[in-house]
Every structure is written in C-alpha cells, then in structure tokens.
Protein backbone atom coordinates (compact mmCIF):
# COMPACT_ATOMS: atom_id res chain seq x y z
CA UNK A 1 -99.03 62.34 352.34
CA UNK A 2 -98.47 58.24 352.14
CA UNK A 3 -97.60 58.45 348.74
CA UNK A 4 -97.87 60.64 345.06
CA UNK A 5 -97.85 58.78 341.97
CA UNK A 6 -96.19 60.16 339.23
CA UNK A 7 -97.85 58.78 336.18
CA UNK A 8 -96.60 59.88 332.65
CA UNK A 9 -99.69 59.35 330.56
CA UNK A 10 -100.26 60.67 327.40
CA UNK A 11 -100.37 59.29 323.80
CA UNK A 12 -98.66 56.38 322.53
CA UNK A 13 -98.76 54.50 319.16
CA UNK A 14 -99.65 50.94 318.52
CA UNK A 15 -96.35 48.49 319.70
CA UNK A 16 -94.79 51.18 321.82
CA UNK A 17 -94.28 51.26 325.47
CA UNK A 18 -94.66 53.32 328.29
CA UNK A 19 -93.11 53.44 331.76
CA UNK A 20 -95.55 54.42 334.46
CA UNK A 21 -94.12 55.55 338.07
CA UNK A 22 -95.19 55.42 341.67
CA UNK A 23 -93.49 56.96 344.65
CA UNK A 24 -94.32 56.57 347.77
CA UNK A 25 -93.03 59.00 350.76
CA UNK A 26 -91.67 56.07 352.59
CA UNK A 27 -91.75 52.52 352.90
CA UNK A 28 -92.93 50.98 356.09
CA UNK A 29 -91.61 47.95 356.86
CA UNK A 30 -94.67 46.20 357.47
CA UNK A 31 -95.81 47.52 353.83
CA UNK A 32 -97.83 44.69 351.94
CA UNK A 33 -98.39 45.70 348.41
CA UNK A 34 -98.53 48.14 345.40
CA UNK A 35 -100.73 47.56 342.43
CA UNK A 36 -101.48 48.89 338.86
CA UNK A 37 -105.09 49.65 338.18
CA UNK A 38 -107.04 50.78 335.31
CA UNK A 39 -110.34 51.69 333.84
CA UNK A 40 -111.36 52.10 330.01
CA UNK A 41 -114.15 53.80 329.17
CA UNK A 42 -117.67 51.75 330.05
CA UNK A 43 -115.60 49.41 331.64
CA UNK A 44 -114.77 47.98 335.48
CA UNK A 45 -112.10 48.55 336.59
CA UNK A 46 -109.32 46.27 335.85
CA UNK A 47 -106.55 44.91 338.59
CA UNK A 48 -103.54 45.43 336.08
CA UNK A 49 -100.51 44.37 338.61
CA UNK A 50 -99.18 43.95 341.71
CA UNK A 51 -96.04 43.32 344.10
CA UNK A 52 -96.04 41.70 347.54
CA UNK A 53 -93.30 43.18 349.20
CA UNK A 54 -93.31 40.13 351.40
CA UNK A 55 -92.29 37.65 348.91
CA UNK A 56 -91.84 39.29 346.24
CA UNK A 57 -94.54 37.98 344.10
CA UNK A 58 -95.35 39.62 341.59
CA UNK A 59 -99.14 39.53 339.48
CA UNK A 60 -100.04 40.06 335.94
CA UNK A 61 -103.67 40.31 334.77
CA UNK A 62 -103.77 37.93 331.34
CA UNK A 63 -104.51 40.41 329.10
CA UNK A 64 -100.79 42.43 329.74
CA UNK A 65 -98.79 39.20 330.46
CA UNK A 66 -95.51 39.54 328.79
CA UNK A 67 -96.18 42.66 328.13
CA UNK A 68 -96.28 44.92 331.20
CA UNK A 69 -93.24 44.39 333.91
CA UNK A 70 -93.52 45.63 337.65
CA UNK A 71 -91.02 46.69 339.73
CA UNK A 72 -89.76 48.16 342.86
CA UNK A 73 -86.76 50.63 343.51
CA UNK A 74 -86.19 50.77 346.91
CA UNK A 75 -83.80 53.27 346.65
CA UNK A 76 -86.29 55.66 345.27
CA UNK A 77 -89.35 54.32 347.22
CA UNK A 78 -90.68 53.91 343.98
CA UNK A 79 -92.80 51.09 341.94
CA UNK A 80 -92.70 51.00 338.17
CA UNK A 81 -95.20 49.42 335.81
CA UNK A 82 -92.77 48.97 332.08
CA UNK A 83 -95.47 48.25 329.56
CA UNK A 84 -94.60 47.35 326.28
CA UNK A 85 -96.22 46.61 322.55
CA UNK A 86 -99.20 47.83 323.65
CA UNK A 87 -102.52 48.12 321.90
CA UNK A 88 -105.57 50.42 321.42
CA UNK A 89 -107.37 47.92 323.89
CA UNK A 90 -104.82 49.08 326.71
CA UNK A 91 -106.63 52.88 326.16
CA UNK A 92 -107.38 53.38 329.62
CA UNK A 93 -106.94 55.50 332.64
CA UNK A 94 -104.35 54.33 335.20
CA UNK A 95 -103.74 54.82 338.83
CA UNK A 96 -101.42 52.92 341.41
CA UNK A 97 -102.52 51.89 345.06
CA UNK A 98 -100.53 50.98 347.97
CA UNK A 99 -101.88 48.26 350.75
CA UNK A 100 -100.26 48.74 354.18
CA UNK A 101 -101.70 45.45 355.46
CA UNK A 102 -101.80 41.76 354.77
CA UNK A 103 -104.77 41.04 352.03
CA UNK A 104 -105.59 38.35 349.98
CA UNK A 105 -104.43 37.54 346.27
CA UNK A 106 -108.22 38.36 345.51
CA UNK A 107 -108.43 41.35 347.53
CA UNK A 108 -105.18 42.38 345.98
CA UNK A 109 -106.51 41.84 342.65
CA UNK A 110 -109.76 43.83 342.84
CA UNK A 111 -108.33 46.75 344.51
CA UNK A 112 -110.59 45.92 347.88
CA UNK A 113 -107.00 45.69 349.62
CA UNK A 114 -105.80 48.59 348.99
CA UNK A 115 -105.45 51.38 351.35
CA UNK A 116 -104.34 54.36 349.45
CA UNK A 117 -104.58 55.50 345.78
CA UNK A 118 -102.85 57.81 343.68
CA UNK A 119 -104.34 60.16 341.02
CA UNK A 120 -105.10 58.23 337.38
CA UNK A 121 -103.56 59.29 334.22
CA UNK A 122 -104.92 58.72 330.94
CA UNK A 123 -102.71 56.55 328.58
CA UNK A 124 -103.97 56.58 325.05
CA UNK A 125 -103.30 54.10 322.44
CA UNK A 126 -103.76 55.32 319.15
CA UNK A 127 -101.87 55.45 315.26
C-alpha cells in the first residue's frame, strides 16, 4: 500500500478548525506532490491544496486562502492540511492524493496528476 490517509472528519461549528492527515508508507525520493481534494454535494470536485516536494511550493485554491495551511512532516511521512475559521460552504467530502511524477501546476490542480488517492472523509460545517 503507497499510502493511507488518515482523515479526521466529522462535525465542526462555524469559525472552528480542523486538522486533516495524510500518511504515506514511504517517501520516494523522486516523489512530486500531495494534494487536498474535495467535493460538496452537486458539485466538481475542487483542487483544495497542494505541495511540490521539489520546491516546496505550496498551492491554495482562493476560496481557503488564509485559511487552510499545508504541510509536510517528513519524519512521519505525513502531509497535513490545518484549516481554520471555516464555513458551512467548506461542507464537503475530502480526500488526499499523492503524484509520484513530475505534472503540471494545472494537472496538479485538477487532480489529473495524481497517481494515488486515499479514502474521503466527510467534514461538516454546521451551528
């Protein structure tokens, strides 16, 4: 298995945050990206983050910018995805993906770069 994602879903309340997880077995070297991912009900879904291992750039989708935070662990083989104040419009189901090769910022974005992806969690936002 390439990788599990642990994703703590569940309900959350207007303005409070939630730390999403994704471990992956090991880290190859060669690596490219992890992303954040989600889908709301009757919606596409939504390229939410990523981080280029390469360069370390890191992507935010305008609707969570300086809101969400990504980051790696490479101790733990593990990518986080901090989100804070959300909203009821962040009510969606979420799932990480890992890319082992080079893709575009696009391809990155979409999710057509990615080569693996873990099992979605629900995150609720509700009062």
């Amino acid at each position: 298995l390439r990788f599990s994602c642990r994703v703590w879903g569940g309900l959350v309340q207007p303005g409070g945050s939630l730390r999403l997880s994704c471990t992956l077995s090991r880290f190859r070297l060669d690596d490219w990206a992890v992303g954040w991912f989600r889908q709301a009900p009757g919606k596409e879904r939504e390229g939410v983050s990523y981080i280029n291992f390469s360069d370390g750039y890191k992507y935010y989708a305008d609707s969570v910018k300086g809101r969400f935070a990504i980051s790696r662990d490479k101790t733990k083989n593990s990518v986080y995805l901090q989100m804070d104040n959300l909203n009821p419009e962040d009510t969606a189901v979420y799932s990480c993906a890992l890319a082992e090769e080079a893709s575009s910022d696009r391809d990155l974005r979409s999710g057509e770069g990615m080569d693996y992806w873990g099992k979605g969690t629900l995150v609720t936002v509700s009062s």
